[in-house]
C-alpha atoms as a PDB file:
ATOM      1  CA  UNK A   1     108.237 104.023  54.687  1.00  0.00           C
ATOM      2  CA  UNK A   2     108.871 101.610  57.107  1.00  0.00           C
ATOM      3  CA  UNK A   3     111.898 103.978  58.654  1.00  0.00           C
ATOM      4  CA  UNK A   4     109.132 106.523  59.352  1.00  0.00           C
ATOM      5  CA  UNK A   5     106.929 103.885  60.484  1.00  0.00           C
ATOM      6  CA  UNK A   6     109.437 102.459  62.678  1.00  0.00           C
ATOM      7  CA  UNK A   7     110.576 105.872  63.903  1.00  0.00           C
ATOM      8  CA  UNK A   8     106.895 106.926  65.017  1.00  0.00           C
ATOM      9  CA  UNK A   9     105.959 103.869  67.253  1.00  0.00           C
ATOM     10  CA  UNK A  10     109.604 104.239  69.001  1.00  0.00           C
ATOM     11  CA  UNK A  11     108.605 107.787  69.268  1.00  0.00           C
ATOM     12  CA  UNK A  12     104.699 106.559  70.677  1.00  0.00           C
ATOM     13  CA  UNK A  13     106.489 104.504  73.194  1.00  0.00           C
ATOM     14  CA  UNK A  14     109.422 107.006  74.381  1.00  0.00           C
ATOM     15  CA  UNK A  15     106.403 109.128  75.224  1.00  0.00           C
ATOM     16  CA  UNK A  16     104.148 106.345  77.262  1.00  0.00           C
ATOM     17  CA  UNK A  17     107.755 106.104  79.154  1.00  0.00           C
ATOM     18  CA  UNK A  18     107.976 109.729  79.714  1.00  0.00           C
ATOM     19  CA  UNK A  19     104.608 110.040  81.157  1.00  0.00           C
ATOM     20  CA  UNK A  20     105.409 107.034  83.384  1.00  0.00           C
ATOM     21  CA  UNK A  21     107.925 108.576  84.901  1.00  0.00           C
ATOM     22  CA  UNK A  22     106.259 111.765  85.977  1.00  0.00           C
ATOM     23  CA  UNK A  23     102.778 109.867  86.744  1.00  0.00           C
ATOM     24  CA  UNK A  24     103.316 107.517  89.774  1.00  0.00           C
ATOM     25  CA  UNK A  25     101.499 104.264  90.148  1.00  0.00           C
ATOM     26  CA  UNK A  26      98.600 103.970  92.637  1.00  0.00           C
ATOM     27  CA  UNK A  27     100.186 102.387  95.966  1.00  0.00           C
ATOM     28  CA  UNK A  28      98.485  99.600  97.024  1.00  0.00           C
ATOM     29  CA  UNK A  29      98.846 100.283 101.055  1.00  0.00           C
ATOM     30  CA  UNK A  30      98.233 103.530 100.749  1.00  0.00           C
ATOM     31  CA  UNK A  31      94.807 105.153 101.403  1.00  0.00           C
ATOM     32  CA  UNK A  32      92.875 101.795 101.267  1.00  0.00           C
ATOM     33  CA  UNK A  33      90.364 100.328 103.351  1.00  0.00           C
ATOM     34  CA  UNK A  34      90.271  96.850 104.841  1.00  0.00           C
ATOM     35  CA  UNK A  35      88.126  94.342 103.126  1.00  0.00           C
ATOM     36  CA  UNK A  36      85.706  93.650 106.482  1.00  0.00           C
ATOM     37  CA  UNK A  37      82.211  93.580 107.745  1.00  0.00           C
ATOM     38  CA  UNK A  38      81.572  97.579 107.747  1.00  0.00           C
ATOM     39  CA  UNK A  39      84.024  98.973 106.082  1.00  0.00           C
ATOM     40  CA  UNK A  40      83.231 101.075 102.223  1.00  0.00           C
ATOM     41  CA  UNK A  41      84.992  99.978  99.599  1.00  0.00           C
ATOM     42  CA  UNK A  42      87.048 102.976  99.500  1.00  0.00           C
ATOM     43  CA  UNK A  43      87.727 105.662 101.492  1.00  0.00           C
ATOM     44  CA  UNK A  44      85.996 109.545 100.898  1.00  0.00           C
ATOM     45  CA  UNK A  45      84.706 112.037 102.097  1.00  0.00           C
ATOM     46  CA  UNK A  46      81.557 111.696 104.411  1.00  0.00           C
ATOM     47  CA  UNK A  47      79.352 115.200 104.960  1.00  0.00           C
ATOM     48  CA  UNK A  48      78.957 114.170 108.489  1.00  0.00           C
ATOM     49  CA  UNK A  49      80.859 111.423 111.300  1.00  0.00           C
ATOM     50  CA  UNK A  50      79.426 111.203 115.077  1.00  0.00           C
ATOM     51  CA  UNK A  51      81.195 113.008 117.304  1.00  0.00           C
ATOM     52  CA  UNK A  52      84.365 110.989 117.809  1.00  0.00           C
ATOM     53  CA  UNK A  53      84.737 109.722 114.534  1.00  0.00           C
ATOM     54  CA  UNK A  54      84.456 112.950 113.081  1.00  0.00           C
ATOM     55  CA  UNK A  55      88.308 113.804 112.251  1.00  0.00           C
ATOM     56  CA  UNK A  56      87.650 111.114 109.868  1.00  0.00           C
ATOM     57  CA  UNK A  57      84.794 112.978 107.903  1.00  0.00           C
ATOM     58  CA  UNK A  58      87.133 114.428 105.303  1.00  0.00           C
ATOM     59  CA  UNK A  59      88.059 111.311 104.139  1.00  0.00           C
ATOM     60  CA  UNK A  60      86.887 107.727 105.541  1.00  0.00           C
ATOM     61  CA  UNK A  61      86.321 104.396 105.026  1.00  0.00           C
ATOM     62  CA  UNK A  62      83.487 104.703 107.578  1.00  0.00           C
ATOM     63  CA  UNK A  63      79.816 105.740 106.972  1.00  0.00           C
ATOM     64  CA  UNK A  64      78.013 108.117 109.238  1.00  0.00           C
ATOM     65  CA  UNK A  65      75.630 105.410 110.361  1.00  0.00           C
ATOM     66  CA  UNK A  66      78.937 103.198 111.145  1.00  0.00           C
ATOM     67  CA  UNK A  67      80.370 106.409 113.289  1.00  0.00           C
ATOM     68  CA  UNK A  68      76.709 106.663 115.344  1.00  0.00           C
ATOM     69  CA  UNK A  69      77.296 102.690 116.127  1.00  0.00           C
ATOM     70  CA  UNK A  70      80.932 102.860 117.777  1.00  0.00           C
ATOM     71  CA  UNK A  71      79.444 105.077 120.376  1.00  0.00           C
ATOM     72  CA  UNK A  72      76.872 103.271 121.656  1.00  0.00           C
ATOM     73  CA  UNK A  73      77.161 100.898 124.581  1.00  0.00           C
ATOM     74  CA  UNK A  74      75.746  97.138 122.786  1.00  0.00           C
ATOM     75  CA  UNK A  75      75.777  98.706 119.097  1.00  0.00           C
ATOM     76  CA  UNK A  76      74.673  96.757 116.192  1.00  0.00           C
ATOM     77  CA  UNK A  77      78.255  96.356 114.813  1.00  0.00           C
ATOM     78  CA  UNK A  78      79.301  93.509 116.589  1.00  0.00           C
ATOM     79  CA  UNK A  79      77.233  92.939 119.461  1.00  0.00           C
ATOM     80  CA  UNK A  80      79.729  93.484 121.729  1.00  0.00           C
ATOM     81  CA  UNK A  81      78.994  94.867 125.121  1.00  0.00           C
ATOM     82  CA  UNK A  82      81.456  97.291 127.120  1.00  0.00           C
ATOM     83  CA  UNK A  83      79.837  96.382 130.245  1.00  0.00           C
ATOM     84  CA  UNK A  84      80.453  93.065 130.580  1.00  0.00           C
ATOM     85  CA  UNK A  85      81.977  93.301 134.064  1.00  0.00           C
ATOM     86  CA  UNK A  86      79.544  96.266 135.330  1.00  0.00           C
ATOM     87  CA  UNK A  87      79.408  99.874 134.058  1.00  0.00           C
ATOM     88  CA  UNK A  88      82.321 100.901 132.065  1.00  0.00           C
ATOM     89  CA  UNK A  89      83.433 104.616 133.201  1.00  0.00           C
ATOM     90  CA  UNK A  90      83.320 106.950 130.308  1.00  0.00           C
ATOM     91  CA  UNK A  91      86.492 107.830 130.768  1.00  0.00           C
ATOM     92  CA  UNK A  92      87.623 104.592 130.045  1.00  0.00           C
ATOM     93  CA  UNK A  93      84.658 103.799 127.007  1.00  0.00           C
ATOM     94  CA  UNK A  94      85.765 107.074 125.144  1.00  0.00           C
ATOM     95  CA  UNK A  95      89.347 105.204 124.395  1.00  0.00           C
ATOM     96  CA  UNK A  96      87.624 102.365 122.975  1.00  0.00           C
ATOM     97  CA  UNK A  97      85.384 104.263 120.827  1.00  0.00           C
ATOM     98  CA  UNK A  98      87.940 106.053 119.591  1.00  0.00           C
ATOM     99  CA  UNK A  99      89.677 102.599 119.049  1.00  0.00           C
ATOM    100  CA  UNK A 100      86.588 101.396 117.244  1.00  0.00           C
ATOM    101  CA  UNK A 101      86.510 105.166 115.169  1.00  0.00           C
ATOM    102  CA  UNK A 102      90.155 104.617 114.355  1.00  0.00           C
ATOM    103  CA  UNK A 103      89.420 100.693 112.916  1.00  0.00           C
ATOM    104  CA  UNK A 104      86.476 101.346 111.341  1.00  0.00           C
ATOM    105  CA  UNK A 105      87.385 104.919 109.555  1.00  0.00           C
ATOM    106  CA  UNK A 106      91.079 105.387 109.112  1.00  0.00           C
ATOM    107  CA  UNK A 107      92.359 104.948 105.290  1.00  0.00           C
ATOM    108  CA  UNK A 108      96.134 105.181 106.673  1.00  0.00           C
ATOM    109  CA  UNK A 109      96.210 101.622 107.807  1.00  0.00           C
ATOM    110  CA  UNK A 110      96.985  99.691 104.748  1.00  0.00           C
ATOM    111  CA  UNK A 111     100.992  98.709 105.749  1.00  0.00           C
ATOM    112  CA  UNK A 112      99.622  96.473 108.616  1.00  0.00           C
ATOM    113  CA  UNK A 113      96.221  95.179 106.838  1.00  0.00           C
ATOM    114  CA  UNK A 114      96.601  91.648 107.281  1.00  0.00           C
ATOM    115  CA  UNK A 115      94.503  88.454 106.265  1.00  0.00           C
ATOM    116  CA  UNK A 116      92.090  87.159 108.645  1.00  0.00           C
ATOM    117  CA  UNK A 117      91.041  83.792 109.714  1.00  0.00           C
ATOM    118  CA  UNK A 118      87.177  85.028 110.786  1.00  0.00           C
ATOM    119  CA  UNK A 119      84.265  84.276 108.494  1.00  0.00           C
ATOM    120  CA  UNK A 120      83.088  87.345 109.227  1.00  0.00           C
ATOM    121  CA  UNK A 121      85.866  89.213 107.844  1.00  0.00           C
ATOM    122  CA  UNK A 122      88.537  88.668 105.062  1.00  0.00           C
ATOM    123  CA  UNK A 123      91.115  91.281 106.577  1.00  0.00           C
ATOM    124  CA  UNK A 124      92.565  92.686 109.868  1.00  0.00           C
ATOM    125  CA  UNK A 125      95.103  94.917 110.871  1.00  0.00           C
ATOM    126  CA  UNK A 126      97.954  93.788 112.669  1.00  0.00           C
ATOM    127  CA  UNK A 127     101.282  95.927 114.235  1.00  0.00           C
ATOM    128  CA  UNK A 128      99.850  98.823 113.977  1.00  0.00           C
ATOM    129  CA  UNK A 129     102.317 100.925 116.142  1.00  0.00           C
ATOM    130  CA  UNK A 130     100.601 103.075 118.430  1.00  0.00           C
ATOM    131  CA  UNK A 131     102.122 106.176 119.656  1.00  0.00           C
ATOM    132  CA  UNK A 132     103.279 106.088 123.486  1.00  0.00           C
ATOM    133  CA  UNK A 133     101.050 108.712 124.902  1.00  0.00           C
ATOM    134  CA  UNK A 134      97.673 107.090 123.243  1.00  0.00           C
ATOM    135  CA  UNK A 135      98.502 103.431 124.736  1.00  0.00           C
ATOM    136  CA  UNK A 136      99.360 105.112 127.949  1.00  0.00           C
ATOM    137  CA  UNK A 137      96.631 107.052 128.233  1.00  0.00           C
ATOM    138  CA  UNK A 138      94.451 104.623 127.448  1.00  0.00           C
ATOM    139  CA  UNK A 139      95.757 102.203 130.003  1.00  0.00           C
ATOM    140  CA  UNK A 140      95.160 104.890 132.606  1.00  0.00           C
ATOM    141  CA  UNK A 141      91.723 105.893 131.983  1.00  0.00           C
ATOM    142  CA  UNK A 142      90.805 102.237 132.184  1.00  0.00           C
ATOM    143  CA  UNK A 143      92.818 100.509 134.938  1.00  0.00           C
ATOM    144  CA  UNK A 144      90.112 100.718 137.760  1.00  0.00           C
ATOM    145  CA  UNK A 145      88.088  99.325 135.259  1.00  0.00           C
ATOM    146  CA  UNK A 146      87.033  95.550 135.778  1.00  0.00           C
ATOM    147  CA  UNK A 147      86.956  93.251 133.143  1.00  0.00           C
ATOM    148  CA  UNK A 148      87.248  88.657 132.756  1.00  0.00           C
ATOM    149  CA  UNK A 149      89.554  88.230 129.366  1.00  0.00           C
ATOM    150  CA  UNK A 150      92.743  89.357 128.117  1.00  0.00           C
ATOM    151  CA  UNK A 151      91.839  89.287 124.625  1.00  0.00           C
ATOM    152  CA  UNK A 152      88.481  90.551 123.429  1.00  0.00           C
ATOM    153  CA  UNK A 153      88.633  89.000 120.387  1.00  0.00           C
ATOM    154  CA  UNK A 154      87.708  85.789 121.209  1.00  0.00           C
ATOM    155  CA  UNK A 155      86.602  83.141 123.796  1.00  0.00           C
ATOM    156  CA  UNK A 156      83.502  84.682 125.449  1.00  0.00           C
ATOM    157  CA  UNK A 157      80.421  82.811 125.818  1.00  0.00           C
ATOM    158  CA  UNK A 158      77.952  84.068 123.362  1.00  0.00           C
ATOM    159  CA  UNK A 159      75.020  82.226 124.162  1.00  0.00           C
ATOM    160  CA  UNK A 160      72.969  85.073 124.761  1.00  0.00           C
ATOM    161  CA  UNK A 161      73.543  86.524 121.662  1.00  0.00           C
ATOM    162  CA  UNK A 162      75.902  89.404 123.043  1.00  0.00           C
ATOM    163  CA  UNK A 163      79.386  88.645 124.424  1.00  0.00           C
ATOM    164  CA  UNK A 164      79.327  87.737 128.514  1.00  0.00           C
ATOM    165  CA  UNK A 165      81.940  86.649 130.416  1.00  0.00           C
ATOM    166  CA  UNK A 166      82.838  82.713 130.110  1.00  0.00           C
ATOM    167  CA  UNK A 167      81.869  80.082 132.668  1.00  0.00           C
ATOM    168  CA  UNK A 168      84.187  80.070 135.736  1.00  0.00           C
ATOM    169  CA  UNK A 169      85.734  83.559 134.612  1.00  0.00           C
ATOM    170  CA  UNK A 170      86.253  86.222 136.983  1.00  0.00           C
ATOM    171  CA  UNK A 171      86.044  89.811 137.019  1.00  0.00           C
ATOM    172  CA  UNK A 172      89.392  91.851 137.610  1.00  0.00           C
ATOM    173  CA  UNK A 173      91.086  94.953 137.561  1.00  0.00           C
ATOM    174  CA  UNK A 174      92.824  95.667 134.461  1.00  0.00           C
ATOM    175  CA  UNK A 175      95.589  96.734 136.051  1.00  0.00           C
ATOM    176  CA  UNK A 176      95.586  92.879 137.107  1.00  0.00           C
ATOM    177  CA  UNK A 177      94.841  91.784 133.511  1.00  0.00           C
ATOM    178  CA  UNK A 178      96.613  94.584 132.026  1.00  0.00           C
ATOM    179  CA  UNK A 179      99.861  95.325 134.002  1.00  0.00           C
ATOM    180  CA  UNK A 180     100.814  97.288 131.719  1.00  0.00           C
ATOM    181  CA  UNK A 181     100.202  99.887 129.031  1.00  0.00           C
ATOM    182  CA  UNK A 182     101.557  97.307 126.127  1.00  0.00           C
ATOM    183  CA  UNK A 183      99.757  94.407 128.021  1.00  0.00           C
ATOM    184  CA  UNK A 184      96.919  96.478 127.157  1.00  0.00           C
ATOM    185  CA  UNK A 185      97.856  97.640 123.580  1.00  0.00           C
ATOM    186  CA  UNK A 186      99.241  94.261 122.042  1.00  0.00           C
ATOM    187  CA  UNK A 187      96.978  92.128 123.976  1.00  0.00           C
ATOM    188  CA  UNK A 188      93.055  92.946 124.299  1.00  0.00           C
ATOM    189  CA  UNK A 189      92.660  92.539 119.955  1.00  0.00           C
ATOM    190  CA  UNK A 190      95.013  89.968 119.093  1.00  0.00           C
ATOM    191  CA  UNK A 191      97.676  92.213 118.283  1.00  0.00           C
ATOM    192  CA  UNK A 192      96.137  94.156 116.388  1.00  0.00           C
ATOM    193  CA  UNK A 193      98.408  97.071 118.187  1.00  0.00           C
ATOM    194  CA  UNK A 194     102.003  97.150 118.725  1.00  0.00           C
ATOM    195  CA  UNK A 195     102.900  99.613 121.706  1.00  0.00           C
ATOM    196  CA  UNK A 196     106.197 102.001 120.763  1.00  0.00           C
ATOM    197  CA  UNK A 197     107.791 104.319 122.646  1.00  0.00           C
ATOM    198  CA  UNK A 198     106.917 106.661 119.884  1.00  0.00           C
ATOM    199  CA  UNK A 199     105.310 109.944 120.286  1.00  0.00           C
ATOM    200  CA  UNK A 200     102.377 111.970 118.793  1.00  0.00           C
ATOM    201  CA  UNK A 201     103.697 114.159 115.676  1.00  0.00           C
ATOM    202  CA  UNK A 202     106.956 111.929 115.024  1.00  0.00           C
ATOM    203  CA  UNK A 203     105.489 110.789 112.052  1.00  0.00           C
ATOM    204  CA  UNK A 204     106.646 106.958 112.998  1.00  0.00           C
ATOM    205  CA  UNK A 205     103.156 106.067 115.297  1.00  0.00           C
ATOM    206  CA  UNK A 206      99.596 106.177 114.496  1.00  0.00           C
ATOM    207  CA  UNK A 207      97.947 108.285 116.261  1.00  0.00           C
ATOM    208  CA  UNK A 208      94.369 107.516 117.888  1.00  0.00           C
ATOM    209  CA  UNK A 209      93.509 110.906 118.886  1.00  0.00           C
ATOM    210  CA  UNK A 210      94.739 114.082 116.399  1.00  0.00           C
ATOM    211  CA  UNK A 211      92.832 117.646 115.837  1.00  0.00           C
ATOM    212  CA  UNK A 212      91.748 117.330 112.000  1.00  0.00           C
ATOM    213  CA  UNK A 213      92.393 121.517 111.935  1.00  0.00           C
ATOM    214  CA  UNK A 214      95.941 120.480 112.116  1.00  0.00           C
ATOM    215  CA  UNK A 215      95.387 117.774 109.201  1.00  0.00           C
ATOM    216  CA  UNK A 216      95.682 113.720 109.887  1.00  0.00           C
ATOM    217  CA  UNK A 217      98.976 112.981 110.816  1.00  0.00           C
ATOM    218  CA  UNK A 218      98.294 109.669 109.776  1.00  0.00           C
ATOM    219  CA  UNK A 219      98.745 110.004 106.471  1.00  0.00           C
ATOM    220  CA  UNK A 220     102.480 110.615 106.835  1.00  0.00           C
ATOM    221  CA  UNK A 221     102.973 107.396 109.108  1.00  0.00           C
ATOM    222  CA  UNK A 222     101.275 105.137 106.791  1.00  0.00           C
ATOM    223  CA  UNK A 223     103.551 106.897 103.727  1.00  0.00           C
ATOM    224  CA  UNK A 224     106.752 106.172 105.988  1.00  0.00           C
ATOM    225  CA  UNK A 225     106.196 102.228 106.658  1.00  0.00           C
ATOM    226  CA  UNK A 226     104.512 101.487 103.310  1.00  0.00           C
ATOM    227  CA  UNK A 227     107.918 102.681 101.856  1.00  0.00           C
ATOM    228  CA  UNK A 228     109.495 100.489 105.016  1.00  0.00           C
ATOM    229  CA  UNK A 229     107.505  97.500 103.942  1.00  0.00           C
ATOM    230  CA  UNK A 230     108.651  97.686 100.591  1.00  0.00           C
ATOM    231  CA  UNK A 231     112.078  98.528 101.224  1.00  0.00           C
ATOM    232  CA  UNK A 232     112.298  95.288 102.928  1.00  0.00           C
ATOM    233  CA  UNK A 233     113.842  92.178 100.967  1.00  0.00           C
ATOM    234  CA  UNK A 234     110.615  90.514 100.846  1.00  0.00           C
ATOM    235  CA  UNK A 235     109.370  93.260  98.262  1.00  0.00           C
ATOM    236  CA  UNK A 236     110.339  94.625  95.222  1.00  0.00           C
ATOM    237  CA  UNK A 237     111.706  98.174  96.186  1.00  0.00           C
ATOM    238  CA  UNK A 238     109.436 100.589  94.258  1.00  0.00           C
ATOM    239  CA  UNK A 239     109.005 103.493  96.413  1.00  0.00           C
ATOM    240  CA  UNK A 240     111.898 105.772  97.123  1.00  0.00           C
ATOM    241  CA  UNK A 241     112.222 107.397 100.314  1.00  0.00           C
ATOM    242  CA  UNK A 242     112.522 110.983  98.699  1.00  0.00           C
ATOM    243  CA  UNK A 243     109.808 110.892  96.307  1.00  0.00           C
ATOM    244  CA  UNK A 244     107.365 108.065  97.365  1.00  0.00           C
ATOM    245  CA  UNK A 245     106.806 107.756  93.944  1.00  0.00           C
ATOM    246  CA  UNK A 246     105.947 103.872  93.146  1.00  0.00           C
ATOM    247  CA  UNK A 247     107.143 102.386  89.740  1.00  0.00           C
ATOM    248  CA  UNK A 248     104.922 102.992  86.874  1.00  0.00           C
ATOM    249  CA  UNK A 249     103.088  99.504  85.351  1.00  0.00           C
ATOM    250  CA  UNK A 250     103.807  99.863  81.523  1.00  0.00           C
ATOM    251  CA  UNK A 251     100.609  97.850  79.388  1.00  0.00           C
ATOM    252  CA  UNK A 252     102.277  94.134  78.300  1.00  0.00           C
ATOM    253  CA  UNK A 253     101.782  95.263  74.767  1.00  0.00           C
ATOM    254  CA  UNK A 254     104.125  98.116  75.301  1.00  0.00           C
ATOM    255  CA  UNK A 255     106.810  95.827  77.263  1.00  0.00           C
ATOM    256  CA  UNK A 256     106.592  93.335  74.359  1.00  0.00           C
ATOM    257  CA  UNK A 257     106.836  96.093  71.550  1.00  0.00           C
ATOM    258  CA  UNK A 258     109.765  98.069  73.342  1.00  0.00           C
ATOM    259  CA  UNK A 259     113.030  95.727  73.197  1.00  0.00           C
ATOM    260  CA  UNK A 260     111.625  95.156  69.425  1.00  0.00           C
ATOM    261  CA  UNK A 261     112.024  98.937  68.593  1.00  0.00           C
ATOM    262  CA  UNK A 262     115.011  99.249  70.421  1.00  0.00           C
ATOM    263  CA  UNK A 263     117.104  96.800  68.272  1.00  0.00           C
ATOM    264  CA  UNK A 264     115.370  97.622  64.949  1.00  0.00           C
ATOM    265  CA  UNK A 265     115.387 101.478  64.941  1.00  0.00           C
ATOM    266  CA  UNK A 266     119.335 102.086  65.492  1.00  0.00           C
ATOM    267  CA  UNK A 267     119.745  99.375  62.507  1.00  0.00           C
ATOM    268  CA  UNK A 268     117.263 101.497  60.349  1.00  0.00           C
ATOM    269  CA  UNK A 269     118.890 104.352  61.222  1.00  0.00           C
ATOM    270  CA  UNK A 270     122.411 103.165  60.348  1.00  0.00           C
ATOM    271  CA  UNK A 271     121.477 102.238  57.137  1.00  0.00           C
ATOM    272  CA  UNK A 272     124.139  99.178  57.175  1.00  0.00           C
ATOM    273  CA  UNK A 273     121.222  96.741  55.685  1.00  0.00           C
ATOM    274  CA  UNK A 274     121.445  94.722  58.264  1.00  0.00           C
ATOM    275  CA  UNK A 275     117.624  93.731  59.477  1.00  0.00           C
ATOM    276  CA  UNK A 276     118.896  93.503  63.379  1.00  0.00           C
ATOM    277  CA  UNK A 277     118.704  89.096  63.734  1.00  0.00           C
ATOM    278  CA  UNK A 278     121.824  87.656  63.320  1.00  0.00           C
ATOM    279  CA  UNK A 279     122.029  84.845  60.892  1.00  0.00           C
ATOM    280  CA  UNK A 280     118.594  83.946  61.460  1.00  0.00           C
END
């Protein structure tokens, strides 16, 4: 009958909402990789990451031959040369391979993926707040260093086919380009960094340099300001601080179906005759 009819697809449809509500929707800044020249797809697990990349390995959106690249002095990446001003100290290169490891491997930076105005990219990161002790130690390692641009990211002469210094420039200190830690942080990729006065393990900072025995603390961060970012009035607040549970997407067949089944079952159910439209 068309009661029993009726009374199954309102039954279907009570169910797809039940399931919604204990099956969260896929969060769109969460474990994600950036849409850029080396980056996979989508993060996973790689058997093995070079050496400083490697707390990545469990999951990444780096490849193994990606993680060999950061650590070498003119890689293939981006034909960018650490040693544009002389022989950068490995004290100071290790921070900015494990700058390049974080960039090119971390799935926990999706809240500050940005789009980018490069043709050789379609997204960047930008704000990413760094913890206190990873700016500052970076910053310290590298201050004796010499180097001829604040920011890396653009303006060298490339005529050689690798990045050198541009006509007229001169070679400093960075502590004379840099003067200080967030000098460093915000300025050397375009912002790409924001420098906090957070510290490792608050769960508000991302962290450049963690032990992967104790688990990426990363992933918490990015959980945090994803439900930040969409707790803010320019997005629709799906995610709930306790739960991080995003709103489940119904299909539009379902949406269109529901306020249908809602009017017309209680009216079949009353048995008053009435077929639930008015006058119509």
């Amino acid at each position: 009958t068309g009661l029993a009819v009726g009374m199954g697809v309102g039954q279907a449809l009570l169910l797809l909402l039940a399931a919604c509500a204990v099956t969260p929707a896929k969060d769109p800044l969460l474990n994600i990789c950036m849409d850029a020249k080396h980056h996979k797809t989508k993060p996973g697990p790689e058997g093995m990451l070079h050496d400083q990349c490697a707390p990545w390995k469990d999951n990444a959106c780096c490849t193994a031959n990606t993680s060999s690249e950061a650590h070498k002095d003119q890689s293939n990446l981006y034909n960018f040369n650490w040693n544009h001003c002389g022989l950068m100290p490995p004290k100071c290169k290790r921070h900015f391979i494990q700058d390049t490891c974080l960039y090119e491997c971390s799935p926990n930076l999706g809240p500050w993926i940005d789009q980018a105005d490069s043709s050789w990219r379609r997204e960047r990161i930008l704000h990413v707040p760094l913890c206190k002790e990873d700016c500052e130690e970076w910053w310290e390692d590298c201050k004796d260093y010499v180097t001829c641009k604040e920011n890396w990211h653009k303006g060298w002469n490339w005529a050689t086919g690798t990045n050198r210094c541009p006509w007229g420039s001169m070679c400093r200190p960075f502590s004379h380009v840099f003067p200080r830690p967030k000098d460093l942080c915000e300025k050397i990729w375009s912002n790409s960094y924001k420098y906090t006065t957070e510290h490792r393990g608050s769960g508000r900072c991302i962290q450049m340099w963690f032990d992967p025995a104790q688990g990426n603390p990363n992933v918490i961060v990015a959980k945090y300001y994803a439900w930040k970012k969409r707790s803010s009035p320019t997005w629709m607040e799906n995610v709930t601080p306790k739960t991080n549970k995003a709103v489940c997407v119904l299909p539009w067949p379902v949406l269109v179906l529901l306020p249908l089944v809602l009017v017309v079952l209680p009216e079949r159910a009353g048995g008053c005759g009435s077929h639930g439209w008015g006058s119509l």
